[in-house]
Protein backbone atom coordinates (compact mmCIF):
# COMPACT_ATOMS: atom_id res chain seq x y z
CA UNK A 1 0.00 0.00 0.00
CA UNK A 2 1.54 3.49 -0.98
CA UNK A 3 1.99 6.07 0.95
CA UNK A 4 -0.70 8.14 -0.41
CA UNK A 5 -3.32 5.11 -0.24
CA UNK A 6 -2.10 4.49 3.72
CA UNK A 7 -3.29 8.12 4.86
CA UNK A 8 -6.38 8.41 2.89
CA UNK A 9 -7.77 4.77 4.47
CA UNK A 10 -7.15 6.13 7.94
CA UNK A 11 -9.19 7.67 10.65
CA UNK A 12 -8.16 10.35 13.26
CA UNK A 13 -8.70 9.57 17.08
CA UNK A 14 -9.06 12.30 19.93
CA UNK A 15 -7.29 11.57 22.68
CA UNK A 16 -6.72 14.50 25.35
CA UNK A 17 -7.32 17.44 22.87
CA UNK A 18 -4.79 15.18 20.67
CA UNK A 19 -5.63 13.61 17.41
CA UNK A 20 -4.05 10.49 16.74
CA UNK A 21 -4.08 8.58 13.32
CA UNK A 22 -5.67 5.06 12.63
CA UNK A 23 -5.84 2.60 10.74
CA UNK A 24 -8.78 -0.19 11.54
CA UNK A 25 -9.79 -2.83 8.55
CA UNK A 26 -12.72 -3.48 10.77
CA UNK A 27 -13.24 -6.63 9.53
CA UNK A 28 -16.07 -8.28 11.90
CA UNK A 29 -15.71 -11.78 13.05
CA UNK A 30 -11.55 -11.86 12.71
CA UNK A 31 -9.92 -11.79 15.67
CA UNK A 32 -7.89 -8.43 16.54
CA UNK A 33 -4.43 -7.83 16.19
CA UNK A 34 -2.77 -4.56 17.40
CA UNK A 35 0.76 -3.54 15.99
CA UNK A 36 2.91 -1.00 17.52
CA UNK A 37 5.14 0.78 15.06
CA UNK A 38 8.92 2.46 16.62
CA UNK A 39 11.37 4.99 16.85
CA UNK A 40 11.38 7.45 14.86
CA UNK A 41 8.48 6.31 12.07
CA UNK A 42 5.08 5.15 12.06
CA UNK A 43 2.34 2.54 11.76
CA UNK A 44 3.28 2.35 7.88
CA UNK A 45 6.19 0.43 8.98
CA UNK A 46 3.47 -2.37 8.99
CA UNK A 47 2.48 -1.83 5.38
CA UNK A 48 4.29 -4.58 3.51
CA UNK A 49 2.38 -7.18 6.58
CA UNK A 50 -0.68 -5.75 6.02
CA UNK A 51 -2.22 -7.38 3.24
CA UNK A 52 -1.73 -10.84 4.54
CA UNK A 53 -2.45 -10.14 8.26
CA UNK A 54 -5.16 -9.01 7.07
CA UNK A 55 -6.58 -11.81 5.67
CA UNK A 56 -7.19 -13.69 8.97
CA UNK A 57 -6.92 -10.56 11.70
CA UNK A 58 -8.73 -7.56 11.77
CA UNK A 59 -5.86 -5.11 11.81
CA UNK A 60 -5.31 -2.09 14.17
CA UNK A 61 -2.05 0.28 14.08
CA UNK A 62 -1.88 3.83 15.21
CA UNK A 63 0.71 6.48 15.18
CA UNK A 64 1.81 7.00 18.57
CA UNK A 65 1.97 10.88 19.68
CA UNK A 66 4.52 12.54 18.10
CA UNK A 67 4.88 10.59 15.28
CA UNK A 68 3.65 9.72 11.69
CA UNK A 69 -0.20 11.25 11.22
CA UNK A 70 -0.82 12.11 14.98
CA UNK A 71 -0.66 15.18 16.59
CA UNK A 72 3.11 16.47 17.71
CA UNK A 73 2.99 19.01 20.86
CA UNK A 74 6.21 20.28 21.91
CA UNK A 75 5.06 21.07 24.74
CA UNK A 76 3.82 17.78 26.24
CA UNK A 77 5.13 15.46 28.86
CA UNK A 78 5.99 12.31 26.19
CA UNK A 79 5.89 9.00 27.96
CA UNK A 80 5.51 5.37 27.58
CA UNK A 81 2.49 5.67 29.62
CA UNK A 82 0.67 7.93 27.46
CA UNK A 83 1.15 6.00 24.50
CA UNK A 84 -0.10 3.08 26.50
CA UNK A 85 -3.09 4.92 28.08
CA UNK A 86 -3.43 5.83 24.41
CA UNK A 87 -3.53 2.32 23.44
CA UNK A 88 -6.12 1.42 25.86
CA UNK A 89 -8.51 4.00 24.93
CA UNK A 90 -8.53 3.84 21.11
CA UNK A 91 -9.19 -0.21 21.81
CA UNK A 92 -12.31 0.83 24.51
CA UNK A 93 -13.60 3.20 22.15
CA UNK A 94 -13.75 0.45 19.03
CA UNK A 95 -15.23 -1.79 21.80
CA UNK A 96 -12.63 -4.65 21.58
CA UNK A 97 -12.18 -6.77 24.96
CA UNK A 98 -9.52 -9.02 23.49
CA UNK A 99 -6.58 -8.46 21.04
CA UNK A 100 -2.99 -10.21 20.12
CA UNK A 101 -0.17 -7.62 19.45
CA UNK A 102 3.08 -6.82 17.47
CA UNK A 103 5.43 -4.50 18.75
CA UNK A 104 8.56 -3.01 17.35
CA UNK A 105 11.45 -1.24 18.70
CA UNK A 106 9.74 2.18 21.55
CA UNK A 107 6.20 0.07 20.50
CA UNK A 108 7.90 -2.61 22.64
CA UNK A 109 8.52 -0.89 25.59
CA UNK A 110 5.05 0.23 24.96
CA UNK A 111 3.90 -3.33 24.42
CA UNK A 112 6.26 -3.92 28.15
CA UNK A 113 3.96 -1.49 30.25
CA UNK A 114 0.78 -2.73 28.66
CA UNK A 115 1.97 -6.31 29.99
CA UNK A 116 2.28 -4.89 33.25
CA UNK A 117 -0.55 -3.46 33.36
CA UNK A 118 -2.04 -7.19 32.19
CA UNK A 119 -0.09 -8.78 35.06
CA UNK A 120 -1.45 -6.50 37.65
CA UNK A 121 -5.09 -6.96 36.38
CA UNK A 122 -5.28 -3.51 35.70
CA UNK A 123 -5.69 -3.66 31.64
CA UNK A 124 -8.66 -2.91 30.15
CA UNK A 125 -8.46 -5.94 27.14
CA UNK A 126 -7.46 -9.39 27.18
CA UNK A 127 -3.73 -10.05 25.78
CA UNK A 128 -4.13 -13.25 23.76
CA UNK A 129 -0.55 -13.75 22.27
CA UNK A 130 2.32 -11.00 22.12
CA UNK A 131 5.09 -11.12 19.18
CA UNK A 132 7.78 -8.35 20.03
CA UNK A 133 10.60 -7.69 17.06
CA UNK A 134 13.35 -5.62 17.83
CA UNK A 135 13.68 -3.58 20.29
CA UNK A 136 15.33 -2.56 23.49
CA UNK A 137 13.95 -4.77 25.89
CA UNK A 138 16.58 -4.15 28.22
CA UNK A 139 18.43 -1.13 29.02
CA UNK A 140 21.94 -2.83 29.36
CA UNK A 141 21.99 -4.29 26.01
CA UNK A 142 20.46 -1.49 24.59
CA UNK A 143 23.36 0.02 22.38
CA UNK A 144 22.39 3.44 20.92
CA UNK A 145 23.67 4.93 17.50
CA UNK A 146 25.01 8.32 17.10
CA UNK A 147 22.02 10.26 16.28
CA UNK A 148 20.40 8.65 19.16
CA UNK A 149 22.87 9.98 21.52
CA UNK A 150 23.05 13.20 20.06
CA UNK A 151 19.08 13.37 20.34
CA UNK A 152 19.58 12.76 24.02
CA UNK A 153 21.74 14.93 24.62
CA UNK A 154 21.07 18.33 26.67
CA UNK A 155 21.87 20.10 23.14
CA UNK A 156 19.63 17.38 21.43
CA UNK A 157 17.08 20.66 20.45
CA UNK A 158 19.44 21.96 18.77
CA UNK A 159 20.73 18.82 16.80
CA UNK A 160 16.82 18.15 15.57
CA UNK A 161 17.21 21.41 13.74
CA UNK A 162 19.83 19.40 11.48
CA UNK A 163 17.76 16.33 11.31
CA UNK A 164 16.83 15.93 7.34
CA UNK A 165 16.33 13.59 5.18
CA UNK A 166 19.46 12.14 4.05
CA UNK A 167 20.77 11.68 8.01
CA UNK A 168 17.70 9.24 8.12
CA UNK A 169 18.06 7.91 5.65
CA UNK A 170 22.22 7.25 6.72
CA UNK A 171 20.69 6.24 10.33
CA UNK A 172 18.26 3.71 9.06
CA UNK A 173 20.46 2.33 6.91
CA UNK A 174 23.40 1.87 9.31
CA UNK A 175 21.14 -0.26 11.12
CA UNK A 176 19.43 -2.62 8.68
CA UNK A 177 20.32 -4.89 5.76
CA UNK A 178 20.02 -3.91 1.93
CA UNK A 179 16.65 -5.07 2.33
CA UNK A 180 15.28 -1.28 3.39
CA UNK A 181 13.57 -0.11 0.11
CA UNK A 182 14.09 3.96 -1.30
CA UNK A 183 10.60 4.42 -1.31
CA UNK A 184 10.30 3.09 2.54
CA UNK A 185 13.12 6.04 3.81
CA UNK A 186 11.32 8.51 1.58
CA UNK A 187 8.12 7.52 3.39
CA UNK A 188 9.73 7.66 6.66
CA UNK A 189 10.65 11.15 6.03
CA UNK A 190 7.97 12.36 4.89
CA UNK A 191 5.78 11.07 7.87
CA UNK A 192 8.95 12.71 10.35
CA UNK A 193 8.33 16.06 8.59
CA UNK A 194 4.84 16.16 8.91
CA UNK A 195 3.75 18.56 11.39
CA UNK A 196 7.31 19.22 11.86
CA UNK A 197 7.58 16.30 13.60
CA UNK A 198 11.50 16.10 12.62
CA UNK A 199 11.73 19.37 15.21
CA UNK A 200 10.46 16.90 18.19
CA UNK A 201 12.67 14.08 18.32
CA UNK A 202 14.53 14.72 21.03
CA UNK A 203 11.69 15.09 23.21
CA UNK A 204 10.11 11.38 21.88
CA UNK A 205 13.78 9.99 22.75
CA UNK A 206 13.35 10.54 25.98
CA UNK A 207 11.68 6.80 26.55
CA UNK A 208 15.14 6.02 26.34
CA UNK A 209 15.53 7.09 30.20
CA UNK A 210 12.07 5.81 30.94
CA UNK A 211 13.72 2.43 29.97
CA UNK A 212 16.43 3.19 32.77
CA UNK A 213 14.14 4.21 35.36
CA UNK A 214 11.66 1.57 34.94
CA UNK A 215 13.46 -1.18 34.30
CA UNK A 216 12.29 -3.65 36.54
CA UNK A 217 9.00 -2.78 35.98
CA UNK A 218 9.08 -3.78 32.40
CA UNK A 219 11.49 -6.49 32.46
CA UNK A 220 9.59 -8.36 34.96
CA UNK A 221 6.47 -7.84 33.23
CA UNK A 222 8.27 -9.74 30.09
CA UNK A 223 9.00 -12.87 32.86
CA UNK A 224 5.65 -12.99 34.26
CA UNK A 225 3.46 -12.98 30.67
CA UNK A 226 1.02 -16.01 30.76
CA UNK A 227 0.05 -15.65 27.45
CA UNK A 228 2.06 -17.41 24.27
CA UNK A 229 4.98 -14.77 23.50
CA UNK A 230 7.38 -15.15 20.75
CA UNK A 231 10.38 -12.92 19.93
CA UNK A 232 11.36 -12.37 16.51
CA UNK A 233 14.76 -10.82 15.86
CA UNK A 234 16.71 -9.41 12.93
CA UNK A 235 20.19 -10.39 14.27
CA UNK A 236 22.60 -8.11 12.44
CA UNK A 237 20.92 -5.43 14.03
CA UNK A 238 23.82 -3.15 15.84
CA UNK A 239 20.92 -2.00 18.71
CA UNK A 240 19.26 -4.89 19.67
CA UNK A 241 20.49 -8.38 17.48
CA UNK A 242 21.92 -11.31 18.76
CA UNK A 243 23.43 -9.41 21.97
CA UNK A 244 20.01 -8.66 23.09
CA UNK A 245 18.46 -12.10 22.40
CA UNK A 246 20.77 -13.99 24.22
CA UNK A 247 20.15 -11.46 26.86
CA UNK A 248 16.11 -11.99 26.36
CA UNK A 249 16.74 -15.91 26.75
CA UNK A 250 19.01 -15.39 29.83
CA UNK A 251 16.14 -13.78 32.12
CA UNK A 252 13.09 -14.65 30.26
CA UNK A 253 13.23 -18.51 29.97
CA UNK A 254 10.74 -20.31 27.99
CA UNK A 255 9.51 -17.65 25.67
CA UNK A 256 10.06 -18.66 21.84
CA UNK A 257 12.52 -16.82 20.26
CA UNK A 258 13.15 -16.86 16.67
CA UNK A 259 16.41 -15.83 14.31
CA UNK A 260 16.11 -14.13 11.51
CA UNK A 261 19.75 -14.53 9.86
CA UNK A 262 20.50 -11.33 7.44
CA UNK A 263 18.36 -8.87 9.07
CA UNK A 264 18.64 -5.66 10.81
CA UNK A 265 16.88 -3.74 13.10
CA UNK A 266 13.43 -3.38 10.63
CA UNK A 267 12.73 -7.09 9.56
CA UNK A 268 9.09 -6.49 8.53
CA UNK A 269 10.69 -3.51 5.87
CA UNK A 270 14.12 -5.49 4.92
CA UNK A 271 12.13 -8.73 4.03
CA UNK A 272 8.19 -9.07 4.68
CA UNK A 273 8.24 -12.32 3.28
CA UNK A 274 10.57 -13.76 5.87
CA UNK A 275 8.89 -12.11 8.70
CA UNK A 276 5.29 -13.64 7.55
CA UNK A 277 6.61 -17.06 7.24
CA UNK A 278 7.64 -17.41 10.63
CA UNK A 279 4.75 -14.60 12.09
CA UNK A 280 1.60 -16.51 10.72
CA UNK A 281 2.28 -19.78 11.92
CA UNK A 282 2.65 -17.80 15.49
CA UNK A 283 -0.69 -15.98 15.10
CA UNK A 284 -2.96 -18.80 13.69
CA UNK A 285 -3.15 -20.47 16.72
């Protein structure tokens, strides 16, 4: 689905005075599936999955605050608990008591809290299955690139004013395989610059402290998911490959993990067709 074709299906969602961009295939008697796109680009991340997925799942992504379609205040408080809360709400207000979910990369943290928030009986829909790819599930294994850093930085405001399109396009790159298509950074960019979104980055990058601080929290809530769990990982990755899957099967025992050999850190954009051969066997039971 191009670009153009993504933003026209969607819907907007108000959340706090915020609108937040949708999409929903609505498809009535499929069981749902929420994915949760990352850092820094959007639900289209999903858009090579979403045909298939779609032919068995009724499919709901949304652009997280601050990114993609959605609304991007500078002057909010970003968190990982917003974009949860977020998360809960659009799923009330489409009336769905019981989902499965892909996360990738921040949307894994996100996907973290939302466990927690399952283990303590607190969230407001049924977790059926969970499928994380990666992300930075851990803050010691966690190894930041350059932009990253700079973004986190106390001058990080001033670095976003440099942030165009060809230092994306360097950053993503640097961190996946040949796979990652022209027309996938040009999307990327464009959905950073809207709203001048590319002006806010260092205040989204922040979750990278919320990592730190709640670490426990959201590790733990990784050990103590009853539901079936699978990690998928592109293991060239330089953020969060092999290092961080070893690391994942040294405290969280018994979760499924699968390899994918010649990826990087966007699996579902370097090679959908890999990803859905080993995701749909995971999600069809």
């Amino acid at each position: 689905m191009e670009l153009s074709m993504w933003k026209n299906s969607g819907q907007l969602f108000e959340w706090k005075d915020h609108s937040i961009f949708v999409q929903d295939t609505a498809a009535a008697n499929k069981p749902v599936l929420l994915l949760i796109h990352g850092f820094p680009t959007s639900s289209y991340d999903f858009h090579l999955l979403w045909p298939e997925l779609a032919e068995t799942h009724r499919l709901i992504a949304f652009d997280m605050l601050g990114y993609g379609y959605s609304d991007k205040p500078r002057t909010w408080q970003h968190s990982i608990f917003n974009q949860a809360d977020i998360a809960e709400a659009l799923l009330k207000s489409k009336g769905v008591e019981e989902c499965s979910m892909i996360t990738h990369d921040v949307g894994d943290t996100v996907g973290q809290e939302l466990l927690a928030r399952h283990a303590e009986g607190k969230l407001s829909f049924r977790l059926r299955r969970v499928v994380m790819f990666n992300g930075g599930l851990f803050p010691e294994t966690h190894r930041a690139i350059l932009v990253q850093k700079l973004l986190l930085s106390p001058l990080g405001f001033v670095f976003t004013r440099f942030m165009k399109k060809e230092k994306l396009a360097a950053s993503l790159r640097s961190v996946c395989s040949e796979g990652l298509s022209d027309a996938d950074i040009d999307a990327a960019w464009t959905l950073m610059a809207h709203k001048k979104g590319n002006l806010c980055m260092h205040l989204l990058i922040q979750y990278m402290r919320e990592r730190r601080e709640n670490r426990d929290r959201w590790v733990q809530a990784l050990q103590k998911a009853d539901m079936p769990f699978a990690l998928i990982d592109g293991v060239e990755d330089p953020i969060s490959g092999e290092h961080m899957v070893q690391r994942f099967e040294e405290l969280v025992p018994g979760k499924q993990t699968i390899r994918l050999a010649g990826l990087g850190h966007y699996p579902h954009l370097e090679d959908a067709a890999k990803v859905l051969a080993v995701l749909k066997p995971l999600l069809a039971h």
